[in-house]
Protein backbone atom coordinates (compact mmCIF):
# COMPACT_ATOMS: atom_id res chain seq x y z
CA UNK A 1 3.91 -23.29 10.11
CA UNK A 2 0.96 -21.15 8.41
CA UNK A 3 0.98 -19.29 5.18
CA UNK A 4 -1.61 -16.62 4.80
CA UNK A 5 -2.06 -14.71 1.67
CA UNK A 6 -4.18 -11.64 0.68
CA UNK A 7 -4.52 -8.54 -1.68
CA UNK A 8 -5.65 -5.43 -2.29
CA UNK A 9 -4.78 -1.99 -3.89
CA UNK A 10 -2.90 -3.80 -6.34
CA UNK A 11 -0.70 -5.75 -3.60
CA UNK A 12 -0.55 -9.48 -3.06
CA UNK A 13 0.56 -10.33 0.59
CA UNK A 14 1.91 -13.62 1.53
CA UNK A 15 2.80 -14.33 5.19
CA UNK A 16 5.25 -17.65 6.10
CA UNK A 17 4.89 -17.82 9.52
CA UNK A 18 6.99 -19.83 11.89
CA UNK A 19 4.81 -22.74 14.31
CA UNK A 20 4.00 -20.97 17.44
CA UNK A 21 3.85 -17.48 15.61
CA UNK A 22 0.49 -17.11 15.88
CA UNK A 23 -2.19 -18.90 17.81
CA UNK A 24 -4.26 -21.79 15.80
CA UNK A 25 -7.31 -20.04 13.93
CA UNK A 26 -5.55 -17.25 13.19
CA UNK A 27 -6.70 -14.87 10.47
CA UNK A 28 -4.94 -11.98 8.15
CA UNK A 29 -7.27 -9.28 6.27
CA UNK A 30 -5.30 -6.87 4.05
CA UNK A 31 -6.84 -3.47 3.14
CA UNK A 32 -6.02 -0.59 1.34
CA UNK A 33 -3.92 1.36 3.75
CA UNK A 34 -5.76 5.15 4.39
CA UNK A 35 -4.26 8.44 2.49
CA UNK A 36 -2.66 9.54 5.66
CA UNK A 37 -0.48 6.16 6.02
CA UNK A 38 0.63 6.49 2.37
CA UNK A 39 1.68 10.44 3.18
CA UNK A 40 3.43 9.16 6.00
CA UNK A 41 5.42 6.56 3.94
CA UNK A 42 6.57 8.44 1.41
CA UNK A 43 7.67 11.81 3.44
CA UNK A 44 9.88 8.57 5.60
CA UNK A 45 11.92 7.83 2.53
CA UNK A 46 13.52 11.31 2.54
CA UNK A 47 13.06 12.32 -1.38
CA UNK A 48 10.55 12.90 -3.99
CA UNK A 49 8.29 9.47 -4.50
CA UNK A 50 7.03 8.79 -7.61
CA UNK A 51 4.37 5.93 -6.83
CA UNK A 52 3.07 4.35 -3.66
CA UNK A 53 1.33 1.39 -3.04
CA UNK A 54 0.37 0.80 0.92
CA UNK A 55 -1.89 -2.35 2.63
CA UNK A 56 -2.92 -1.84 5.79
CA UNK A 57 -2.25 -6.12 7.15
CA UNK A 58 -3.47 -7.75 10.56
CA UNK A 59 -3.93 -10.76 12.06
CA UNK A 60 -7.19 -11.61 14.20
CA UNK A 61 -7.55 -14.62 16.41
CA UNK A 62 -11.09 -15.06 18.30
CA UNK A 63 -11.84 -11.55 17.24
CA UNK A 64 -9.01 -9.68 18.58
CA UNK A 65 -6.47 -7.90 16.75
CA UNK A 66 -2.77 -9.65 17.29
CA UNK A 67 0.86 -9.50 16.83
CA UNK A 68 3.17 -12.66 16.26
CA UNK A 69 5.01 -14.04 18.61
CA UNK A 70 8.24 -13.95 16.38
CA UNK A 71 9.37 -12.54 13.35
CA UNK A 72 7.21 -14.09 10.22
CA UNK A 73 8.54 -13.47 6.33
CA UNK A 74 6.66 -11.02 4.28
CA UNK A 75 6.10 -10.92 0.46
CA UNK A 76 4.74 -7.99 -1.14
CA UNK A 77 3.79 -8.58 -4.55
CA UNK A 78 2.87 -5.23 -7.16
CA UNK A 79 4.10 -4.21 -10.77
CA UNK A 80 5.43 -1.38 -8.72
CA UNK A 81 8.52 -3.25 -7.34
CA UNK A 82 9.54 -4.41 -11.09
CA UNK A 83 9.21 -0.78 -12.55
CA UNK A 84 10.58 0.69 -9.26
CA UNK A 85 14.57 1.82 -9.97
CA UNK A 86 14.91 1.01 -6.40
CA UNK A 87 11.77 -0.22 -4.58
CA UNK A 88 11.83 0.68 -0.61
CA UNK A 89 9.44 -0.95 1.86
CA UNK A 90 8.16 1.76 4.91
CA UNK A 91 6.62 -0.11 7.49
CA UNK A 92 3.65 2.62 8.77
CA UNK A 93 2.70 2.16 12.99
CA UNK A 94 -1.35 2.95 14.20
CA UNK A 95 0.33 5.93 15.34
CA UNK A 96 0.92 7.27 11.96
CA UNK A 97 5.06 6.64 12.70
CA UNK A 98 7.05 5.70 9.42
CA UNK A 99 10.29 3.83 9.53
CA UNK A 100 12.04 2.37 6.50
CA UNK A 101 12.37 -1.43 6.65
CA UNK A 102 16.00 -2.72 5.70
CA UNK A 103 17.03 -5.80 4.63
CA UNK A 104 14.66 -6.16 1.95
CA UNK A 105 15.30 -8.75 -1.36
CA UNK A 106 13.80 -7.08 -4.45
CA UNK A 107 12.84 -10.53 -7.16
CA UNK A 108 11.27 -9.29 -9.58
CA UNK A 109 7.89 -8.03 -8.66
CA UNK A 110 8.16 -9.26 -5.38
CA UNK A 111 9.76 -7.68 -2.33
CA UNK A 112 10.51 -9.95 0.58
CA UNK A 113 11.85 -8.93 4.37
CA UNK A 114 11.11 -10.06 8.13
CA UNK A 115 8.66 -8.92 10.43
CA UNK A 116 7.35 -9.14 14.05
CA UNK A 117 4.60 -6.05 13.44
CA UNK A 118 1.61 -5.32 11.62
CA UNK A 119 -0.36 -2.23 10.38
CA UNK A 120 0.58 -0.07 7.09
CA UNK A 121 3.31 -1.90 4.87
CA UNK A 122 3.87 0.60 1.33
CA UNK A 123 6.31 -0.46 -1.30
CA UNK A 124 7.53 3.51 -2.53
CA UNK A 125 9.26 4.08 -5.79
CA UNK A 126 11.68 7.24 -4.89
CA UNK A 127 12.74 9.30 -8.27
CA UNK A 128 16.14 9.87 -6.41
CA UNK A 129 15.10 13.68 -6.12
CA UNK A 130 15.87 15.15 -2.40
CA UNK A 131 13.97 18.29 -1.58
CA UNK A 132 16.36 20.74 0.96
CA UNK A 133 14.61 23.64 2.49
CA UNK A 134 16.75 26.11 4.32
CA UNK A 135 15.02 28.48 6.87
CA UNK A 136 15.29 31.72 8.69
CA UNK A 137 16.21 30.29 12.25
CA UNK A 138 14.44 33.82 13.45
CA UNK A 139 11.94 31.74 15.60
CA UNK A 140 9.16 33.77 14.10
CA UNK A 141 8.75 32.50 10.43
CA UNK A 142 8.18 29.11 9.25
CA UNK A 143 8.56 29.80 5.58
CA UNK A 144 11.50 28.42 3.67
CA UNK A 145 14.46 31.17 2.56
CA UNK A 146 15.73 28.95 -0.42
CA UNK A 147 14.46 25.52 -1.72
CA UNK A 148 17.04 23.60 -3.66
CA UNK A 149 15.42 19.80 -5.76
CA UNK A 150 18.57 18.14 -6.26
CA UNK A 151 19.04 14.70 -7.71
CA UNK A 152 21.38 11.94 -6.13
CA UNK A 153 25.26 12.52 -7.28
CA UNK A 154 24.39 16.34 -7.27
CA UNK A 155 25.61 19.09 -4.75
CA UNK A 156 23.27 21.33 -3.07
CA UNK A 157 24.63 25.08 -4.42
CA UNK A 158 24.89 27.62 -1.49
CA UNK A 159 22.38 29.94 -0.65
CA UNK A 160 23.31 33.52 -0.88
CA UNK A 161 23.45 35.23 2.44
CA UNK A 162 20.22 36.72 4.19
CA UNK A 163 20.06 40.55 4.43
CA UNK A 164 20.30 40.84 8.19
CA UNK A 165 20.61 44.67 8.43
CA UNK A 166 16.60 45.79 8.36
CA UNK A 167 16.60 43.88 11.43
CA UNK A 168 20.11 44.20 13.17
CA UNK A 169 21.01 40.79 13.33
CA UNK A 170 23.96 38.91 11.89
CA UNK A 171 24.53 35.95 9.69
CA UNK A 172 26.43 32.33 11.16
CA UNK A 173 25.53 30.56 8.55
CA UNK A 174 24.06 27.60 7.23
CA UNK A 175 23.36 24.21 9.09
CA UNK A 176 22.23 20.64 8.44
């Protein structure tokens, strides 16, 4: 087994990983995670985030860039995930690709969950706010008809209906 720890941005990273996870000589650098990881992270979560905190984490062995063999336990450590109502991990791919990671345990300041692949990790702190935008479906304009910033337990209220008659058209109306 090998434990690897690192920090930075105000995130402490500890790695358990299994034997034959990684080769012997194995190394883990943690970096601030770049503005457009941290973007992606919190537009994955699917409301209004209050705070982010992202690392970018990988593993080196003989100077090349690696994955583990197996699934490895993470530990994210940052005052974030104690002052978080509910802290969310979004796991960020080199292709910019956001996908929340379930199955986290929340102790404290410390948020703990499996995984078999590294790039951007960010702990997000959502304010339970949901943004809805509801569009035009004209296939012309990309600007939103209504936005609604509802809170969780809240009902979205329904638009009124669009004037179709300047342009002849008619109303089905409105779709998730």
């Amino acid at each position: 087994a090998q434990t690897f720890t690192g920090k930075a941005g105000g995130v402490s990273v500890t790695v358990n990983a299994p034997e034959g996870a990684f080769p012997a000589g194995t190394k883990m650098s943690v970096s601030q995670a770049p503005q457009t990881a941290v973007q992606a992270a919190a537009a994955a979560v699917g409301a209004e985030v209050s705070d982010v905190k992202a690392v970018d984490i990988t593993f080196t062995s003989d100077g090349q860039e690696i994955e583990p063999a197996a699934p490895i336990s993470v530990k994210l450590e940052a005052a974030l995930v104690a002052q978080a109502e509910e802290a969310v991990v979004v796991h960020v791919d080199d292709m910019n690709q956001a996908q929340v990671v379930e199955d986290t345990t929340v102790d404290g300041k410390t948020v703990s969950f499996q995984a078999d692949s590294f790039s951007v990790y960010a702990i997000t702190d959502p304010d339970g706010r949901y943004t809805f935008k509801f569009y035009d479906s004209d296939g012309v304009s990309d600007t939103a008809y209504e936005t609604q910033i509802i809170k969780v337990g809240e009902a979205l209220v329904q638009p009124p209906t669009p004037d179709t008659a300047e342009n002849y058209a008619s109303f089905d109306g409105w779709y998730i």
